[in-house]
C-alpha atoms as a PDB file:
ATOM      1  CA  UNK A   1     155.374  99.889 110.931  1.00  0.00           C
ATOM      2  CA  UNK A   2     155.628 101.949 114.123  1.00  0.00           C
ATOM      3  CA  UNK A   3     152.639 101.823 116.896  1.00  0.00           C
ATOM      4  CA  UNK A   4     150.842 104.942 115.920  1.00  0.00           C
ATOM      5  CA  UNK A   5     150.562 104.751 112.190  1.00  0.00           C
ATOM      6  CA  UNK A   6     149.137 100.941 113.210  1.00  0.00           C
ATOM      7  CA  UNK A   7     146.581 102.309 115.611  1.00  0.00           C
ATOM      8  CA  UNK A   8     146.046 104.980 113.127  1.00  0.00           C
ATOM      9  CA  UNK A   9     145.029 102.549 110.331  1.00  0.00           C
ATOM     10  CA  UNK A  10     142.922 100.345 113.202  1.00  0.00           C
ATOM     11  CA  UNK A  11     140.732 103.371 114.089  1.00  0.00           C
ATOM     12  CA  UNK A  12     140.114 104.122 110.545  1.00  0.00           C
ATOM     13  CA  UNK A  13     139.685 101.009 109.742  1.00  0.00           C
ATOM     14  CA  UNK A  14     136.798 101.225 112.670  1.00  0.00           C
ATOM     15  CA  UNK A  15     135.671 104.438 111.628  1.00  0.00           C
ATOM     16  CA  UNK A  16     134.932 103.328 108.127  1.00  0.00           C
ATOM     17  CA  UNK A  17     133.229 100.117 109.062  1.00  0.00           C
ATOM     18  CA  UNK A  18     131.029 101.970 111.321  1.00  0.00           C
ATOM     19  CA  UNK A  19     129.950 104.339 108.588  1.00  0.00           C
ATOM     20  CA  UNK A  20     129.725 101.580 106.215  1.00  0.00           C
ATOM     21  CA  UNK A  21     127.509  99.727 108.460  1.00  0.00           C
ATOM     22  CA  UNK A  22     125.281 102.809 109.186  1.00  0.00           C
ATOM     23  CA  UNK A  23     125.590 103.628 105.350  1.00  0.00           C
ATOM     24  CA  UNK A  24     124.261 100.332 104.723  1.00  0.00           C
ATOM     25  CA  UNK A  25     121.200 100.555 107.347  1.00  0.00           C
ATOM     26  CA  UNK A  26     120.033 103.570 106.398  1.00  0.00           C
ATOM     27  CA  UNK A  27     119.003 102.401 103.144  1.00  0.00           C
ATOM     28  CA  UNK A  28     117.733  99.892 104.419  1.00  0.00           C
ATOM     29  CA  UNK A  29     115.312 102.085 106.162  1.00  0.00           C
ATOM     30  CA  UNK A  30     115.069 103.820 103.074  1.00  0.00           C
ATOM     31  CA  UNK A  31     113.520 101.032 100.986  1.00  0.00           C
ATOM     32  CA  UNK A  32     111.226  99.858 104.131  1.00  0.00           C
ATOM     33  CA  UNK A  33     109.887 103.489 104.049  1.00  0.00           C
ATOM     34  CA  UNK A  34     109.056 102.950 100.663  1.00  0.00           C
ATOM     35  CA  UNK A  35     107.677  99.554 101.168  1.00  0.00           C
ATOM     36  CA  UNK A  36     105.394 100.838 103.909  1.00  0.00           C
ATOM     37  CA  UNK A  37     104.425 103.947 101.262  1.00  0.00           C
ATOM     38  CA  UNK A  38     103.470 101.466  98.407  1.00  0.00           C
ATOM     39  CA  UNK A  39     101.795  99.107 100.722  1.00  0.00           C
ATOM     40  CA  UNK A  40      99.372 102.288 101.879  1.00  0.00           C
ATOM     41  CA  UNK A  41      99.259 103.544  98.430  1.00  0.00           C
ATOM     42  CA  UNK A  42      98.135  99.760  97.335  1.00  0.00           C
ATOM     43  CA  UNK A  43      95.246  99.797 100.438  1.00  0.00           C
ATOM     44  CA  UNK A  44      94.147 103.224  99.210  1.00  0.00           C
ATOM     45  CA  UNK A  45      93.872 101.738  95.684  1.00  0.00           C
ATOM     46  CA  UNK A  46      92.198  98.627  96.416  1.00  0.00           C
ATOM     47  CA  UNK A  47      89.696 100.750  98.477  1.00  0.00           C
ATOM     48  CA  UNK A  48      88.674 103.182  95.854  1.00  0.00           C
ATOM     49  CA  UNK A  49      88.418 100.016  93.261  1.00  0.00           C
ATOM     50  CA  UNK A  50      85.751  98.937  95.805  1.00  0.00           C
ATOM     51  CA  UNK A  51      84.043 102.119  95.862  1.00  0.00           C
ATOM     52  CA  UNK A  52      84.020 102.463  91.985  1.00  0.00           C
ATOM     53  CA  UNK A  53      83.105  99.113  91.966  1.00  0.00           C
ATOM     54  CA  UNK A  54      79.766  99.590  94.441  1.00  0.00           C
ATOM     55  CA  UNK A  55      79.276 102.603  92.399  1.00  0.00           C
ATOM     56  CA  UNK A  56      79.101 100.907  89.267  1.00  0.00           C
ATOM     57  CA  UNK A  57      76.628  98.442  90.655  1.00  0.00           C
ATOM     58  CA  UNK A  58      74.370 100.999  91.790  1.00  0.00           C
ATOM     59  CA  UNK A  59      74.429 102.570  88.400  1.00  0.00           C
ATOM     60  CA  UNK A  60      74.012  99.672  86.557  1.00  0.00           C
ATOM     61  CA  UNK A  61      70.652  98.813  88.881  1.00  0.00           C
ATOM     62  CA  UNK A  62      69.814 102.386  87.726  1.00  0.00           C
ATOM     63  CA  UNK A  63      70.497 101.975  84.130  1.00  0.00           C
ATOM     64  CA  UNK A  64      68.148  98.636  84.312  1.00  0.00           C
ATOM     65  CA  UNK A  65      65.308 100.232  86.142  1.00  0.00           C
ATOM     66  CA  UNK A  66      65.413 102.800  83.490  1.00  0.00           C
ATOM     67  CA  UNK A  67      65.387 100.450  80.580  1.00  0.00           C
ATOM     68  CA  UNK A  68      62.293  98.871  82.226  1.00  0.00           C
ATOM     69  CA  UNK A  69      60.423 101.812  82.611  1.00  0.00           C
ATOM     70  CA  UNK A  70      61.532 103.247  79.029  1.00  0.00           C
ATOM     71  CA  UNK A  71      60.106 100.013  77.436  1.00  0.00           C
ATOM     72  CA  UNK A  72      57.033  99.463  79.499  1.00  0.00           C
ATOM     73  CA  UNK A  73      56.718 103.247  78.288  1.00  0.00           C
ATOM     74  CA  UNK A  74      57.636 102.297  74.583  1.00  0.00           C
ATOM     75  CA  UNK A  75      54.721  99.541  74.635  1.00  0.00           C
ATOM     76  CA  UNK A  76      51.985 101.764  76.305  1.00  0.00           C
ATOM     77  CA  UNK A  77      52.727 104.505  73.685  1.00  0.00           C
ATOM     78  CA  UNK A  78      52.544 101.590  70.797  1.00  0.00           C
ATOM     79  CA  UNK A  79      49.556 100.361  72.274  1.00  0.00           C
ATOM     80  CA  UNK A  80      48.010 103.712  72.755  1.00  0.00           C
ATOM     81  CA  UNK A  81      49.330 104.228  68.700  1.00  0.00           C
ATOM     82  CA  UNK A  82      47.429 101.433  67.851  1.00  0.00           C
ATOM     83  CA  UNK A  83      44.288 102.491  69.168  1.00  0.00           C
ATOM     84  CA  UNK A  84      44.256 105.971  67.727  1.00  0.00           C
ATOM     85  CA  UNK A  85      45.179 104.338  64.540  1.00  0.00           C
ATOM     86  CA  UNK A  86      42.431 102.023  64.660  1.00  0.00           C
ATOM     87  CA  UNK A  87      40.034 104.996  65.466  1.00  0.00           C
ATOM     88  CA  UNK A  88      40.802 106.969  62.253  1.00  0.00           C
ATOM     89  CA  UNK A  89      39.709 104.068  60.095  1.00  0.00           C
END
């Protein structure tokens, strides 16, 4: 083999290890970028399960309030049924 087709294979040989080795780190970039994107996309989640979650608390302190007051309101109206009906006799 004669000196320039050797150096001719060497720098190619170069050339395509360099672009192999960029090749290769970009995606690796690639998938961190992605990593990073599903690790904000997971903190986003998590924080609107906590606000759904708080919300769902508040509304079920709601819900029980109103259950109170509908059967403190059920028993006044039976007691107040009773007394009419015991009236009419």
């Amino acid at each position: 083999m004669n000196r320039p087709v050797a150096v001719g294979a060497l720098v190619a040989l170069l050339v395509g290890l360099l672009a192999g080795f960029l090749w290769w780190g970009m995606s690796e970039r690639h998938l961190q970028a992605e990593l990073d994107d599903a690790r904000s996309r997971a903190g986003r989640l998590e924080q609107q399960l906590q606000d759904v979650q708080t919300k769902t608390q508040q509304l079920q302190a709601q819900l029980k309030t109103m259950q109170d007051d509908l059967d403190r309101e059920k028993e006044l109206n039976s007691r107040l049924n009773e007394l009419v009906s015991r009236g009419k006799k």
